[in-house]
Protein backbone atom coordinates (compact mmCIF):
# COMPACT_ATOMS: atom_id res chain seq x y z
CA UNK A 1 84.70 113.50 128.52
CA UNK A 2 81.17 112.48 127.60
CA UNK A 3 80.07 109.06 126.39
CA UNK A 4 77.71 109.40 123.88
CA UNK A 5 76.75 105.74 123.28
CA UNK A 6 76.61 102.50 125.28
CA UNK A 7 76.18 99.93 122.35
CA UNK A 8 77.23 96.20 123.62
CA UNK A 9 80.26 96.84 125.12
CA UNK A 10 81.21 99.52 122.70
CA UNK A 11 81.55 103.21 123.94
CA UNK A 12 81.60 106.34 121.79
CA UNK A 13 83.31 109.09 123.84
CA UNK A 14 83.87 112.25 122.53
CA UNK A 15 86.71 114.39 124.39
CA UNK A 16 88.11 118.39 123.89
CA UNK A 17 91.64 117.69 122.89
CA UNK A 18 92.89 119.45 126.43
CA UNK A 19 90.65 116.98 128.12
CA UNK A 20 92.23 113.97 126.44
CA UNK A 21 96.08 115.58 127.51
CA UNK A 22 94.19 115.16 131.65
CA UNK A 23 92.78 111.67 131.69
CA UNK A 24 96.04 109.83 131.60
CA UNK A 25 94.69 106.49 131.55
CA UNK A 26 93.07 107.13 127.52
CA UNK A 27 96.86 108.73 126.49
CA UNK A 28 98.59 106.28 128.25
CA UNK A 29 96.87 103.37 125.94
CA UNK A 30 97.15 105.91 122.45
CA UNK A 31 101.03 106.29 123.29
CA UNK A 32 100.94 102.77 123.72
CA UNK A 33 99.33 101.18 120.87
CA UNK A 34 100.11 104.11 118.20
CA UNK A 35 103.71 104.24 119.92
CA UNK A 36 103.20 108.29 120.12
CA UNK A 37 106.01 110.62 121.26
CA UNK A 38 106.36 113.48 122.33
CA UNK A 39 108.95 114.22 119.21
CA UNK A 40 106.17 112.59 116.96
CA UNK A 41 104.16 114.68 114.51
CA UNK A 42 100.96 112.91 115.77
CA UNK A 43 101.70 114.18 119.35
CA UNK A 44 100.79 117.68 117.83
CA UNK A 45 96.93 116.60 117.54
CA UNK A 46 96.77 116.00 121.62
CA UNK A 47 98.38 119.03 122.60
CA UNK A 48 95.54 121.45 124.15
CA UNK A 49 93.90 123.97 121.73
CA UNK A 50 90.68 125.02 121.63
CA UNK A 51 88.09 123.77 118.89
CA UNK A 52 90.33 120.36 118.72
CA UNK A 53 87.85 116.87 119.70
CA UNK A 54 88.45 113.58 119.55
CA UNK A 55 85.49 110.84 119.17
CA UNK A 56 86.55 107.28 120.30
CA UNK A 57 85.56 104.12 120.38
CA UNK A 58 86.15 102.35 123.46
CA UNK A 59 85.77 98.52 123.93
CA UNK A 60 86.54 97.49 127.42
CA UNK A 61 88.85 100.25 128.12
CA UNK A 62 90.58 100.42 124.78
CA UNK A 63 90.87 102.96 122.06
CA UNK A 64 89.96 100.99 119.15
CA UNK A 65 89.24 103.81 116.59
CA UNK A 66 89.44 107.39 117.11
CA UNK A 67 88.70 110.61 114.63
CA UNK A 68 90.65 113.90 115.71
CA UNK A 69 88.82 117.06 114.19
CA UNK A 70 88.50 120.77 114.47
CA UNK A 71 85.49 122.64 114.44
CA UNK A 72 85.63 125.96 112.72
CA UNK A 73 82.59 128.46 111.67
CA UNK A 74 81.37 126.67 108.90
CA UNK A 75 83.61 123.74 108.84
CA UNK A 76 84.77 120.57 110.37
CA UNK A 77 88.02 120.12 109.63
CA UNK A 78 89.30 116.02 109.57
CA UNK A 79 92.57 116.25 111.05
CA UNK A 80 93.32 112.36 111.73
CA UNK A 81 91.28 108.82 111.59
CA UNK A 82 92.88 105.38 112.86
CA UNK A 83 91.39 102.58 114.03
CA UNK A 84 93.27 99.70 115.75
CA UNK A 85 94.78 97.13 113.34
CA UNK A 86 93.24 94.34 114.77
CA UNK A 87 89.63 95.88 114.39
CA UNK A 88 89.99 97.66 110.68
CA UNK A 89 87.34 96.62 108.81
CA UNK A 90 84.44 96.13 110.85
CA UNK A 91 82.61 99.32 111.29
CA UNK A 92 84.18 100.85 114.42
CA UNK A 93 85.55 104.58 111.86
CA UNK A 94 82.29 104.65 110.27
CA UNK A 95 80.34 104.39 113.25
CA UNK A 96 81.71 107.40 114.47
CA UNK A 97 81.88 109.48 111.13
CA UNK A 98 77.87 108.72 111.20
CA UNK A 99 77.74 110.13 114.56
CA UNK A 100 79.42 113.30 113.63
CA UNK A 101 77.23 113.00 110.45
CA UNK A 102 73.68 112.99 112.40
CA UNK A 103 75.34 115.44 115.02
CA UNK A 104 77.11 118.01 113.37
CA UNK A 105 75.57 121.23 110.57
CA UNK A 106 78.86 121.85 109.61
CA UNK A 107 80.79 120.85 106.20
CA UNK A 108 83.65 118.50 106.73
CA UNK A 109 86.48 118.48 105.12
CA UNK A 110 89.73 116.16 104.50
CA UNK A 111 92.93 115.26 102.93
CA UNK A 112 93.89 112.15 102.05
CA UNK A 113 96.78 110.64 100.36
CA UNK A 114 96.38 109.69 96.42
CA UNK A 115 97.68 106.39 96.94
CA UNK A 116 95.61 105.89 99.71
CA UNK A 117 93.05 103.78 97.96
CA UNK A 118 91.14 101.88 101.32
CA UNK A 119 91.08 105.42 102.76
CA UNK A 120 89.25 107.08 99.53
CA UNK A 121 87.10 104.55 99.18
CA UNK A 122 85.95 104.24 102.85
CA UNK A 123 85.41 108.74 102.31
CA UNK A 124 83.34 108.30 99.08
CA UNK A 125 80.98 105.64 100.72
CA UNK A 126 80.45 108.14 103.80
CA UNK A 127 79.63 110.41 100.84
CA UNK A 128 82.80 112.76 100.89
CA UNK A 129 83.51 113.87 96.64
CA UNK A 130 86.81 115.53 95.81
CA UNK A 131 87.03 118.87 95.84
CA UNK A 132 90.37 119.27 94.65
CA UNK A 133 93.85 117.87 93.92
CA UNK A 134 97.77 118.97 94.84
CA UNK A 135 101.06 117.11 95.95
CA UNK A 136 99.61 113.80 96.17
CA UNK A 137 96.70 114.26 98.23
CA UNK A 138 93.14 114.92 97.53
CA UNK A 139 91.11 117.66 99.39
CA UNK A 140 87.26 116.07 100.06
CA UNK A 141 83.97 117.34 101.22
CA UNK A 142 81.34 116.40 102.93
CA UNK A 143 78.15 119.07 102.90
CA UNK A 144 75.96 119.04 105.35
CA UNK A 145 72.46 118.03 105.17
CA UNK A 146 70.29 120.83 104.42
């Protein structure tokens, strides 16, 4: 686990999935407030692999907003973004896509649902553009800055 900013109470930390699966008190509070199971498809994205990270906001010991990705060759690959209910809306997700933004050379690259309108419109401001379209979901890119 590193924490990568300190901002008024609000932490960034950025974890290897198989790290996440060891500190028990950061799954305890996921399982708790996005009721995860084991059974669950979510519970998929904790499970150690390599090249899996999550980047988290923390505000006084809670997850409030979380991205899961992979990082491949030439690609990050967005595999899941929630924040908290109670904090949607007020910057917490794109706080940490602008950190991965700054931090990372690497493409990234999404799905999202078609009728997911918040969700595409959130992507486009970040500066994702579809890339392509099949079964209800969009596929979107990000390039990285040259």
């Amino acid at each position: 686990m590193v924490i990568l900013e300190n901002m008024r109470s609000i932490k960034i930390i950025h974890f290897q999935s198989m790290e996440v699966n060891k500190n028990e008190k950061y799954y305890r509070y996921l399982s708790e407030m996005y009721e995860i199971k084991k059974s669950d498809h979510l519970f998929n994205h904790f499970k150690p692999k390599q090249n899996k990270y999550v980047l988290m906001s923390v505000i006084n010991d809670q997850v409030i907003s979380m991205i899961i990705y992979s990082s491949m060759k030439k690609y990050l690959y967005i595999d899941f973004v929630i924040t908290s209910y109670d904090y949607r809306g007020r910057g917490y997700s794109r706080n940490l896509f602008n950190w991965l933004i700054k931090y990372s050379d690497k493409n990234m690259i999404l799905y999202v649902l078609a009728n997911n309108t918040i969700a595409k419109k959130f992507y486009v401001s970040l500066g994702f553009k579809y890339l392509s379209y099949e079964d209800q979901v969009y596929k979107m890119i990000l390039k990285a800055s040259a």
